[in-house]
N, C-alpha and C. Protein backbone atom coordinates (compact mmCIF):
# COMPACT_ATOMS: atom_id res chain seq x y z
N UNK A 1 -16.15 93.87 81.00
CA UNK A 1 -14.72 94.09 81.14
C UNK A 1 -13.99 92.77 81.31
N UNK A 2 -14.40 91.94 81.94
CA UNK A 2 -13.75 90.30 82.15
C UNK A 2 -13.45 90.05 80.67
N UNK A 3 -14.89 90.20 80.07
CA UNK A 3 -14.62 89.15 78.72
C UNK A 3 -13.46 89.92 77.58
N UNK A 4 -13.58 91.21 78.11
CA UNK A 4 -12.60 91.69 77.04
C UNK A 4 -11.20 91.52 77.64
N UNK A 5 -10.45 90.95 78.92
CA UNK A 5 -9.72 90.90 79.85
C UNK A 5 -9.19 89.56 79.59
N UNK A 6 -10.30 88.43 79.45
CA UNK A 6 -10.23 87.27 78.71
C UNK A 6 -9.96 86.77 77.27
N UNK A 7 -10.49 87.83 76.76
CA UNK A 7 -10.25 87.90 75.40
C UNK A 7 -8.56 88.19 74.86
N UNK A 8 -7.96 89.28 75.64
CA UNK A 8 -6.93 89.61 75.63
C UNK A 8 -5.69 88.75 76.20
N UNK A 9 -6.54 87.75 77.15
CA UNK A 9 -5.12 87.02 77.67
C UNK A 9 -5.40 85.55 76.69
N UNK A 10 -6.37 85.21 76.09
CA UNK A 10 -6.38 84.07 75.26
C UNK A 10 -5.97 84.73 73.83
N UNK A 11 -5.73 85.71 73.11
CA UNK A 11 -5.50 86.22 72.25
C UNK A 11 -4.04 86.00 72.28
N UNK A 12 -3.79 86.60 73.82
CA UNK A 12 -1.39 86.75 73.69
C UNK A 12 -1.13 85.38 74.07
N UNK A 13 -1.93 84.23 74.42
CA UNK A 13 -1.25 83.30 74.35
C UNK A 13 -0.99 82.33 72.74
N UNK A 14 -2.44 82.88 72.30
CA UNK A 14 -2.46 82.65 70.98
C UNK A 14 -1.11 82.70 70.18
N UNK A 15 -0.59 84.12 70.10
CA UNK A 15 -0.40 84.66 69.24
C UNK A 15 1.36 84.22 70.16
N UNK A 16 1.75 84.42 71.28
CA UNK A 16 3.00 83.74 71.87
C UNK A 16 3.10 82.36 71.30
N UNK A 17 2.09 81.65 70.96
CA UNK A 17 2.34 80.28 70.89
C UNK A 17 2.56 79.80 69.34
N UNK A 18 1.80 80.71 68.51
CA UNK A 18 1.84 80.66 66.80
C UNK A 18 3.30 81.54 66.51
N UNK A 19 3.85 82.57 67.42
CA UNK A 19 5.25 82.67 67.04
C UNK A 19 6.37 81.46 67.86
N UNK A 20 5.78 81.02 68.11
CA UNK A 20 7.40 80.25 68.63
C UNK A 20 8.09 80.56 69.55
N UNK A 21 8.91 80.21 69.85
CA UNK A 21 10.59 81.07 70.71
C UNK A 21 11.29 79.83 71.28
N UNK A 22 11.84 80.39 72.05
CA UNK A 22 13.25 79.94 72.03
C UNK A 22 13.46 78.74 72.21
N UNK A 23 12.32 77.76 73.15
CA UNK A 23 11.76 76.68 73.24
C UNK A 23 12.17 75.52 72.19
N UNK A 24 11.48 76.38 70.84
CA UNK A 24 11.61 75.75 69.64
C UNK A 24 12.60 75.58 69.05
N UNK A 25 14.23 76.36 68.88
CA UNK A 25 15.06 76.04 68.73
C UNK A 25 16.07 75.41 69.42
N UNK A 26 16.50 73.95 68.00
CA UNK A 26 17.35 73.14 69.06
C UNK A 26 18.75 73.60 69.68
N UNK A 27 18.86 73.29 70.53
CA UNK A 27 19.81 73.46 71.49
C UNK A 27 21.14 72.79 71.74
N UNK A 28 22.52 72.88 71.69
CA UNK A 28 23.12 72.11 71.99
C UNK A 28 23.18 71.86 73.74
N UNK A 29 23.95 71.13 74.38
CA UNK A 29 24.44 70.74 75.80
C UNK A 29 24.06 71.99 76.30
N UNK A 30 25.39 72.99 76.14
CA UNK A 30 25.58 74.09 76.90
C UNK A 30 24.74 75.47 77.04
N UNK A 31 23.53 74.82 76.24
CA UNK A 31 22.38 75.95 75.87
C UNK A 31 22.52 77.02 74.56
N UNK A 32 23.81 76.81 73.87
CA UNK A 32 23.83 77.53 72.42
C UNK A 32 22.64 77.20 71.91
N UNK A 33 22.73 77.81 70.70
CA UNK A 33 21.87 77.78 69.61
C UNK A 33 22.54 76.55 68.30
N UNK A 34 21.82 75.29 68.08
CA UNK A 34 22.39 74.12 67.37
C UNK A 34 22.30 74.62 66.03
N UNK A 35 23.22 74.52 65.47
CA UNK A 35 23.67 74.55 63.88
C UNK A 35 23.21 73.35 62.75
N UNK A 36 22.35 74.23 61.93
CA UNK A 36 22.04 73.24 60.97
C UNK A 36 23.68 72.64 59.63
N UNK A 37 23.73 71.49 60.05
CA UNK A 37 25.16 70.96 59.54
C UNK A 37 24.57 70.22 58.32
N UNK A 38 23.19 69.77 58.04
CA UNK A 38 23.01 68.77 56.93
C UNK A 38 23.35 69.55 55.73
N UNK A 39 24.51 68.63 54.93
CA UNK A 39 24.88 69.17 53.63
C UNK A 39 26.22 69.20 54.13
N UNK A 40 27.09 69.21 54.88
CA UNK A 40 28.00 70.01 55.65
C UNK A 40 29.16 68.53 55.43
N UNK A 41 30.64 68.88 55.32
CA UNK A 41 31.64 67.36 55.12
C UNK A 41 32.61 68.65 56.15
N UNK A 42 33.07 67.84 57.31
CA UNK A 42 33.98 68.43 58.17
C UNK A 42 35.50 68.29 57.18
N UNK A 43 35.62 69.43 57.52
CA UNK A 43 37.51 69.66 56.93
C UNK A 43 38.61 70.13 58.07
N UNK A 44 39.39 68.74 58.17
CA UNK A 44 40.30 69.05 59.25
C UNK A 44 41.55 70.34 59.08
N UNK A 45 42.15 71.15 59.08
CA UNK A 45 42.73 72.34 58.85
C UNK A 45 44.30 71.69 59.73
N UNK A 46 44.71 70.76 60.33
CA UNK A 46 45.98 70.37 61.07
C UNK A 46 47.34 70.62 59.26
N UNK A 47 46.55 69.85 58.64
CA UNK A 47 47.67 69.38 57.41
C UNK A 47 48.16 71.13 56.94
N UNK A 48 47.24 72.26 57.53
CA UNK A 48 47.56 73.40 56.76
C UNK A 48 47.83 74.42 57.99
N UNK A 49 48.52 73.64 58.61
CA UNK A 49 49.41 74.33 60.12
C UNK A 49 48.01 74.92 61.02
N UNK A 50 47.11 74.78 60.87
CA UNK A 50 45.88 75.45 61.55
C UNK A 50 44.79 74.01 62.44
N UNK A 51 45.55 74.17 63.94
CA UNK A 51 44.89 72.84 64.64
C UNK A 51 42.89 73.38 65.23
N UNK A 52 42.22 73.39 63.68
CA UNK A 52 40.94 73.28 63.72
C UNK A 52 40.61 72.57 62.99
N UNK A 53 39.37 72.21 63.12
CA UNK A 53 38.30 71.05 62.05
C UNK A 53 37.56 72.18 61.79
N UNK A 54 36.44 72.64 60.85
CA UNK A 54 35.38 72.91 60.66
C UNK A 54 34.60 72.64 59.38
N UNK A 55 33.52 72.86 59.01
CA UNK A 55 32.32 71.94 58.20
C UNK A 55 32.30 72.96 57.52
N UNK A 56 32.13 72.33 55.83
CA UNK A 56 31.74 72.79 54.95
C UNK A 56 31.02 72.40 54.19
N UNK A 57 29.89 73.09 53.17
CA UNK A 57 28.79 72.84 52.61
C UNK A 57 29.42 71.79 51.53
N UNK A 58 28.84 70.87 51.27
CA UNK A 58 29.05 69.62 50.46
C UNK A 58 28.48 70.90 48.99
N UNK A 59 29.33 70.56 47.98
CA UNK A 59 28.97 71.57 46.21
C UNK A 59 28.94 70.57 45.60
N UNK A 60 27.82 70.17 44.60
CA UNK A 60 27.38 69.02 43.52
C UNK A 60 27.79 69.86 42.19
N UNK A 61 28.41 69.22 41.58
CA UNK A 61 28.46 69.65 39.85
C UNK A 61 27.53 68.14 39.29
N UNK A 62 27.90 68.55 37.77
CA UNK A 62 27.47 67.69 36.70
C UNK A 62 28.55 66.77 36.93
N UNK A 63 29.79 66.89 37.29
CA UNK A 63 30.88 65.58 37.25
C UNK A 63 30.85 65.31 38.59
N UNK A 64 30.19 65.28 39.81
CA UNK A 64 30.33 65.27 41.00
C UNK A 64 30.74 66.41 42.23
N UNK A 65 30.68 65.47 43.15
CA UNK A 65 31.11 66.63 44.18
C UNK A 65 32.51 67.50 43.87
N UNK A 66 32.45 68.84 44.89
CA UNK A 66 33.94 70.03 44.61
C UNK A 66 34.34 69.43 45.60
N UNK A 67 35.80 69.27 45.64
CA UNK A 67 36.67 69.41 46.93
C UNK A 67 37.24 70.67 47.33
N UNK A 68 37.26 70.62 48.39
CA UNK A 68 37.20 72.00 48.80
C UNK A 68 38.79 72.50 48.76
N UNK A 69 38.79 73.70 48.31
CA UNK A 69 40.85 74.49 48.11
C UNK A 69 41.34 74.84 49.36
N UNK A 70 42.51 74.71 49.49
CA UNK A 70 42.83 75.25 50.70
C UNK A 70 44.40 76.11 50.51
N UNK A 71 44.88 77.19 50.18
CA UNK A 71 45.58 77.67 50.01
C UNK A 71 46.69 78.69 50.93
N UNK A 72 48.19 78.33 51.23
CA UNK A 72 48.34 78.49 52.62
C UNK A 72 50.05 78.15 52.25
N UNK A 73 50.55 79.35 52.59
CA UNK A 73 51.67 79.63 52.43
C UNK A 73 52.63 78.73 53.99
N UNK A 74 53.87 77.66 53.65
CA UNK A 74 54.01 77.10 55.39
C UNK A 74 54.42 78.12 55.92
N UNK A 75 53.93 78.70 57.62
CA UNK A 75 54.68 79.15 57.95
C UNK A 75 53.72 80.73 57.70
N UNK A 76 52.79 80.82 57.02
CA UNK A 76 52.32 81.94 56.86
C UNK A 76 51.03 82.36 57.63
N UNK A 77 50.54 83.56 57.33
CA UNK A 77 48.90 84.28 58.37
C UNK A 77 47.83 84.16 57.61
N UNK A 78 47.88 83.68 56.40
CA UNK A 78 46.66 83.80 56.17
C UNK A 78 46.37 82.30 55.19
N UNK A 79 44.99 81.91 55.23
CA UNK A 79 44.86 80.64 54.97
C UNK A 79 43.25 81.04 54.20
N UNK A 80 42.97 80.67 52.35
CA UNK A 80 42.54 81.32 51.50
C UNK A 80 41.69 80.01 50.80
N UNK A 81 40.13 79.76 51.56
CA UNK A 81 39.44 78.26 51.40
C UNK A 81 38.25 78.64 50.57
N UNK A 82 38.30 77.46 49.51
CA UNK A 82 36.90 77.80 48.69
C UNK A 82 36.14 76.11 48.28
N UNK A 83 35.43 76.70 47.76
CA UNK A 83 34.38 75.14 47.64
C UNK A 83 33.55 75.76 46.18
N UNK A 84 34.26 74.95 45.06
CA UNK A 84 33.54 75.76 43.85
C UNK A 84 33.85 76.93 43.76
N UNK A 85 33.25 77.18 43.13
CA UNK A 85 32.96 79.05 42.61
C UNK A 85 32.43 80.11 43.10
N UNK A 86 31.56 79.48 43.98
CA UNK A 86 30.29 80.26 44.66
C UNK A 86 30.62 80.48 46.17
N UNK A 87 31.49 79.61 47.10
CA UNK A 87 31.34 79.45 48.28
C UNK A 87 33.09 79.60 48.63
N UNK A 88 33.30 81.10 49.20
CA UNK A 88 34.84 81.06 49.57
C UNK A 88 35.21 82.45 50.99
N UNK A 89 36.42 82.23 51.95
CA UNK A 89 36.74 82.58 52.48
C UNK A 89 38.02 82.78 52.84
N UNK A 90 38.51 83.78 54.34
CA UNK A 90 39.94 83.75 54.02
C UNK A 90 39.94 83.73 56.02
N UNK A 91 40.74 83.28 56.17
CA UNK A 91 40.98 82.89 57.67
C UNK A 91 42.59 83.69 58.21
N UNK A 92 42.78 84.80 59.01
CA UNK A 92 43.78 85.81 59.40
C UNK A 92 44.65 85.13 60.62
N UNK A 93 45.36 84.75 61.14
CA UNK A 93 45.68 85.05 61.87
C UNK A 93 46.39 86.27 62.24
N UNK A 94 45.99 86.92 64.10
CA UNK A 94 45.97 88.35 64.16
C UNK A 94 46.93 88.13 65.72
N UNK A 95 47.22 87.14 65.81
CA UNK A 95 48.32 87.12 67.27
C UNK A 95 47.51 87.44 68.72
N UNK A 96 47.70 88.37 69.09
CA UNK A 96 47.65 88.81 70.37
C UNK A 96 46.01 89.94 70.29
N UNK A 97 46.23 90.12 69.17
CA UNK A 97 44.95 91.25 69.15
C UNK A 97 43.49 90.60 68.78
N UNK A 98 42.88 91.20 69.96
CA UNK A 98 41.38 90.62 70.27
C UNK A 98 40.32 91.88 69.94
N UNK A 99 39.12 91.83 70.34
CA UNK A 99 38.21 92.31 69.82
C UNK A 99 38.23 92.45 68.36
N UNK A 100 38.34 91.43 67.33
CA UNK A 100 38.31 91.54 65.87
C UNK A 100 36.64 91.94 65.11
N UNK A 101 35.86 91.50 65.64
CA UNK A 101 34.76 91.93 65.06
C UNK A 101 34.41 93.12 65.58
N UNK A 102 34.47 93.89 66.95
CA UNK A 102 34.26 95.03 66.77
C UNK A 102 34.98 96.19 66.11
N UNK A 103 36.44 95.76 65.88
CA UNK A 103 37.40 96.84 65.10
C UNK A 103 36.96 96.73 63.98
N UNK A 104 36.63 95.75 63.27
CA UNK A 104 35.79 95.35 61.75
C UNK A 104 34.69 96.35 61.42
N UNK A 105 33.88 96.55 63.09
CA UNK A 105 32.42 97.67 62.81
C UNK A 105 32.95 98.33 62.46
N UNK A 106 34.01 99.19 63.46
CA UNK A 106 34.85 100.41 63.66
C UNK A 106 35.40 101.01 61.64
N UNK A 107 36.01 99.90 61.57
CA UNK A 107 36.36 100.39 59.87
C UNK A 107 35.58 100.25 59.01
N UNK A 108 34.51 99.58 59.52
CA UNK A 108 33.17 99.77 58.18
C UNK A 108 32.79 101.19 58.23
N UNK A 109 32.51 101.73 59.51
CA UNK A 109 31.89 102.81 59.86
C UNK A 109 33.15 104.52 59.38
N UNK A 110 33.78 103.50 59.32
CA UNK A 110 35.06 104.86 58.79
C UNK A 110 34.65 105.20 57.39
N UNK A 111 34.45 103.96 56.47
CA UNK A 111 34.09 104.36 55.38
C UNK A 111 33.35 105.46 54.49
N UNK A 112 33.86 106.21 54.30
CA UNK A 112 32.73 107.26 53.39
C UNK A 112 31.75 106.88 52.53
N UNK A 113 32.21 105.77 51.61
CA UNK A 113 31.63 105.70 50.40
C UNK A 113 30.69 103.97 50.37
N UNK A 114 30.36 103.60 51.80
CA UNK A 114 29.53 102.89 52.05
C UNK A 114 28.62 102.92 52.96
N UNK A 115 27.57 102.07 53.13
CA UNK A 115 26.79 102.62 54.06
C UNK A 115 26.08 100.50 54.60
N UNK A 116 26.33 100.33 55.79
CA UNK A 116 26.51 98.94 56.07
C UNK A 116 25.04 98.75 57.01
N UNK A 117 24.30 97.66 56.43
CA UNK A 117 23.40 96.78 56.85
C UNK A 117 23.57 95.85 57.33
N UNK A 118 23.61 95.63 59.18
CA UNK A 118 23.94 94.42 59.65
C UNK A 118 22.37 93.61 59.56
N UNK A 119 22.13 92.52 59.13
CA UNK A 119 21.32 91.63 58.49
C UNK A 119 21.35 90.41 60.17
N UNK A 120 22.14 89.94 60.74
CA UNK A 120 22.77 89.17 61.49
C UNK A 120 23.46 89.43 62.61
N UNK A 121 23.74 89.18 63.81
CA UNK A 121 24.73 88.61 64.83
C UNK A 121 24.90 88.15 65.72
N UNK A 122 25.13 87.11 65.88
CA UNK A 122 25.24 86.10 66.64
C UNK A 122 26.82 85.44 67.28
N UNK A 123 26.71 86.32 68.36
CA UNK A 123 28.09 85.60 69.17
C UNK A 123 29.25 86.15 68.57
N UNK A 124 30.36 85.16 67.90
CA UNK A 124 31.28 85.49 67.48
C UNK A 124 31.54 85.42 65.92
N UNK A 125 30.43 86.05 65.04
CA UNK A 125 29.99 86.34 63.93
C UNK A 125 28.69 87.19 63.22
N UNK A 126 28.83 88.15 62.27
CA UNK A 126 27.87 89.23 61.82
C UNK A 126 27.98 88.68 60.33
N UNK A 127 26.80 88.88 59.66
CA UNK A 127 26.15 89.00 58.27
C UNK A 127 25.77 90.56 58.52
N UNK A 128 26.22 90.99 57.00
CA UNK A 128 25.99 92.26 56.70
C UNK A 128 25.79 92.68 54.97
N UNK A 129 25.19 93.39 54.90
CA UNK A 129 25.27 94.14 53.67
C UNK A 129 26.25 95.60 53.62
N UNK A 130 27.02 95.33 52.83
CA UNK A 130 27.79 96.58 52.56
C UNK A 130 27.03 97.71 51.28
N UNK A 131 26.42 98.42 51.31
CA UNK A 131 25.98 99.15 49.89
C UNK A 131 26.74 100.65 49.84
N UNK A 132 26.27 100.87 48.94
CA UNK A 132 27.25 102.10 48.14
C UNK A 132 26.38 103.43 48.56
N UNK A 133 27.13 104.34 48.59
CA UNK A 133 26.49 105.14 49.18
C UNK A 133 27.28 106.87 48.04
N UNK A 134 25.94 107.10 47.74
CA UNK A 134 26.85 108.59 46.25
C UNK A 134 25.58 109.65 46.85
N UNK A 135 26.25 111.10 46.67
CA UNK A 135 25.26 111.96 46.94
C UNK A 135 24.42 112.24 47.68
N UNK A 136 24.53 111.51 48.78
CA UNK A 136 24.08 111.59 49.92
C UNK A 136 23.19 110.50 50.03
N UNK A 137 22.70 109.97 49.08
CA UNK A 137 22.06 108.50 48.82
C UNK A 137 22.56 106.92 49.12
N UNK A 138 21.81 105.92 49.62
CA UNK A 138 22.25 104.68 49.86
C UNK A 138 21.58 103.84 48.90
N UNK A 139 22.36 102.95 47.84
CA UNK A 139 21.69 102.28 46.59
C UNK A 139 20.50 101.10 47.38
N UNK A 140 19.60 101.41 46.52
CA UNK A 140 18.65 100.41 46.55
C UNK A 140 19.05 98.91 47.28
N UNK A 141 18.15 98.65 48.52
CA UNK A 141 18.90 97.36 49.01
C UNK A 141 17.80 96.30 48.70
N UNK A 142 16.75 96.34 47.70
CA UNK A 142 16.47 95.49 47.17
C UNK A 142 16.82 94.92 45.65
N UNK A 143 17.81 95.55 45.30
CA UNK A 143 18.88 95.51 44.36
C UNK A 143 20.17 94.54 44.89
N UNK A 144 20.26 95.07 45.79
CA UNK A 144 21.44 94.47 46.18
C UNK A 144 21.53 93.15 46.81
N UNK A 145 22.04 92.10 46.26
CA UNK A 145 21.58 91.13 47.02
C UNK A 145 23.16 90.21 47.19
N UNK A 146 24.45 90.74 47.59
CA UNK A 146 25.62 90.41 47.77
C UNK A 146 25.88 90.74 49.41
N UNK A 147 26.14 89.83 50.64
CA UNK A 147 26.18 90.05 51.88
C UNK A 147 27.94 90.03 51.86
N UNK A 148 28.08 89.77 53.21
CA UNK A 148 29.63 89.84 54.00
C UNK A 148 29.50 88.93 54.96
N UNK A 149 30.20 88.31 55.61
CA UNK A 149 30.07 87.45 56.92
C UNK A 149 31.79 88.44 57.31
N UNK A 150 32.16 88.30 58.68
CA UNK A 150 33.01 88.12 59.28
C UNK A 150 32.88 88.28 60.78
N UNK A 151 33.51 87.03 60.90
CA UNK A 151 33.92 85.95 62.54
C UNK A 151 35.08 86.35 62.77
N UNK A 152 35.12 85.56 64.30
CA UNK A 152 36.18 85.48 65.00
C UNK A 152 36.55 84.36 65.89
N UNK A 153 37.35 83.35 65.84
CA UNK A 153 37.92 82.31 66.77
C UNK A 153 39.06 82.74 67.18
N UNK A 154 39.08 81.79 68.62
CA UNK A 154 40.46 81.84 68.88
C UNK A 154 41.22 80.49 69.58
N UNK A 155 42.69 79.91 69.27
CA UNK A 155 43.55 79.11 69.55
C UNK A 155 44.10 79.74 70.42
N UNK A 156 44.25 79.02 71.72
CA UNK A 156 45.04 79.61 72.84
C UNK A 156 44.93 80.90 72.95
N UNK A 157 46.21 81.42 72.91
CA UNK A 157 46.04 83.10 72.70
C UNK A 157 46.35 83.72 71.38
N UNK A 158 45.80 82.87 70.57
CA UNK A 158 46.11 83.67 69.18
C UNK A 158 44.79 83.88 68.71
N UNK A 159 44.48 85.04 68.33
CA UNK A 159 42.91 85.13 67.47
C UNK A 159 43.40 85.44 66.06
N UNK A 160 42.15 84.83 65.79
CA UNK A 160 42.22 84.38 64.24
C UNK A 160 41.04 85.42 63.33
N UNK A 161 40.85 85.76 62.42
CA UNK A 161 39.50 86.02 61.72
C UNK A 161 39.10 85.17 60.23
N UNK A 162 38.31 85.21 60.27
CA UNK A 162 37.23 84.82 59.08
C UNK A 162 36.51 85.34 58.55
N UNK A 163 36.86 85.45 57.44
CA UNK A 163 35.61 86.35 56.89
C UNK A 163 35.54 86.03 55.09
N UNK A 164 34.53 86.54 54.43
CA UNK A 164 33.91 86.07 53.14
C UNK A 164 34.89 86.97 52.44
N UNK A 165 35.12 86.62 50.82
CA UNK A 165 35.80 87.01 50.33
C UNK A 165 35.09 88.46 49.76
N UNK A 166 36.31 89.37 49.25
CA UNK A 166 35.95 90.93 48.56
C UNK A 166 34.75 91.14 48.25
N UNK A 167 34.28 90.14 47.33
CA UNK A 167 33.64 90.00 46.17
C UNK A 167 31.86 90.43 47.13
N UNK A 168 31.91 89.55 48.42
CA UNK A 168 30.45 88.94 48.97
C UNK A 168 30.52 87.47 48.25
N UNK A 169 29.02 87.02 49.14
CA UNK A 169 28.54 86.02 48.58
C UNK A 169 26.91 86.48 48.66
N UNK A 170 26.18 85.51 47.64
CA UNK A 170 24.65 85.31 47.84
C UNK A 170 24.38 84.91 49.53
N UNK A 171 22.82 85.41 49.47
CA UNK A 171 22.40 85.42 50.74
C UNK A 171 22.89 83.82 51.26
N UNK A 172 22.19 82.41 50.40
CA UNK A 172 22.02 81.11 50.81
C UNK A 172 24.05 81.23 51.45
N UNK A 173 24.92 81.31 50.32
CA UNK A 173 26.52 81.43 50.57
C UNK A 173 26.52 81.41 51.51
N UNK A 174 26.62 83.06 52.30
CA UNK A 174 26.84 83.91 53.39
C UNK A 174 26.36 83.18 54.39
N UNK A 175 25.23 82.80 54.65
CA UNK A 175 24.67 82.01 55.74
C UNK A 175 25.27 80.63 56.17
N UNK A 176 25.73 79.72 54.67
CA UNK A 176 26.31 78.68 55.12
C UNK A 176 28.08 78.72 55.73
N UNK A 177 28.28 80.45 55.31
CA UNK A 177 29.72 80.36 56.14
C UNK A 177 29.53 80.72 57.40
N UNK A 178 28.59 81.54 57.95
CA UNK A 178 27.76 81.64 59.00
C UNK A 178 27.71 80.15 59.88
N UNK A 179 27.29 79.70 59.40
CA UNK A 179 27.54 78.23 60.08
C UNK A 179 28.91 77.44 59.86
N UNK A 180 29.82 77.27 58.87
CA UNK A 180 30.90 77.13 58.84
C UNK A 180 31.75 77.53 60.34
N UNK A 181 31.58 79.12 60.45
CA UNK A 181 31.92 79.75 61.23
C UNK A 181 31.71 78.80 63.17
N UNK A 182 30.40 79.00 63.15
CA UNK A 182 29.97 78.81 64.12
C UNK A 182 30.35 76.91 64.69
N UNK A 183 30.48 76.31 63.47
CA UNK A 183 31.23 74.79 63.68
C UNK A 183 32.80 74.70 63.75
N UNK A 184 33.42 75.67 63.84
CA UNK A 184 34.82 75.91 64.62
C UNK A 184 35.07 74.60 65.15
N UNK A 185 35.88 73.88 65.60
CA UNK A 185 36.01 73.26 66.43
C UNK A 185 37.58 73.16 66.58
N UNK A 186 38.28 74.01 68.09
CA UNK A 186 39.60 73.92 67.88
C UNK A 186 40.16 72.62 68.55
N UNK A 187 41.32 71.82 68.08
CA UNK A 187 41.81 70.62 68.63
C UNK A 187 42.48 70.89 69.49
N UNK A 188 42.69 69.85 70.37
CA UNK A 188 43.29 69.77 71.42
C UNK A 188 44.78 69.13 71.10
């Protein structure tokens, strides 16, 4: 009985130690979870009435790097950022009203004619799959390979949202607005 007693506690340390945890991921100061930024060119948002910085994935063409769009009515709520073709979002301001990502569940879940795979969530942002849903059926989700991100920051007392455009993005996309997201940084 020892050796099988022994066996069992050198086995879970084994097997604790070949998975990892939390140990292993780096950390910022305050004990978050550190954001992989390599690839990443910070974009200050002041020039487009919005006092944040945040990082975006550096896009290579054949003629060089994309600069990233920033589209933004003065004076207006919504602020409409892309990088290339592949990599785009839209940033809300929502005033006074908070809890934005859970009212977000709330109207996914209203939907009839979808059926939503949260993939992700972390803090003040979810990755999800949205799929279609006919006849009582949910389409193949190894077919489907178009996600959703949408976040939430906030300036003083104004909350803001973020989130991926209509369309989705690819998994790699989605993840790097995921981190986009999470490199917020509001100015002082």
């Amino acid at each position: 009985m020892k050796k099988f007693a022994t066996l069992i506690v050198v086995a879970s340390i084994g097997f604790f130690t070949a998975c990892g945890g939390e140990e292993d991921m780096p950390k910022k100061e305050g004990g978050e979870e550190q954001v992989d930024l390599d690839g990443f060119e910070e974009l200050p948002m002041k020039e487009y009435d919005l006092n944040i910085s945040l990082m975006l994935p550096t896009k290579e063409t054949a003629v060089g790097t994309v600069k990233p769009q920033v589209d933004h009515e003065d004076g207006g709520f919504k602020w409409v950022v892309s990088v290339g073709p592949t990599f785009g979002f839209t940033i809300e301001d929502f005033g006074s009203e908070g809890n934005l990502i859970q009212r977000h569940k709330e109207r996914l879940a209203e939907k009839e004619f979808f059926h939503v795979e949260y993939v992700q969530e972390e803090g003040n942002v979810i990755l999800y799959k949205r799929l279609l849903k006919y006849d009582g059926k949910v389409e193949d989700t190894e077919k489907k390979n178009v996600y959703f991100v949408f976040g939430e920051f906030q300036i003083g007392n104004v909350n803001y949202n973020i989130k991926s455009t209509e369309e989705g993005l690819f998994k790699p996309e989605a993840e790097e607005l995921m981190n986009t997201i999470k490199s917020i940084k509001v100015n002082e």
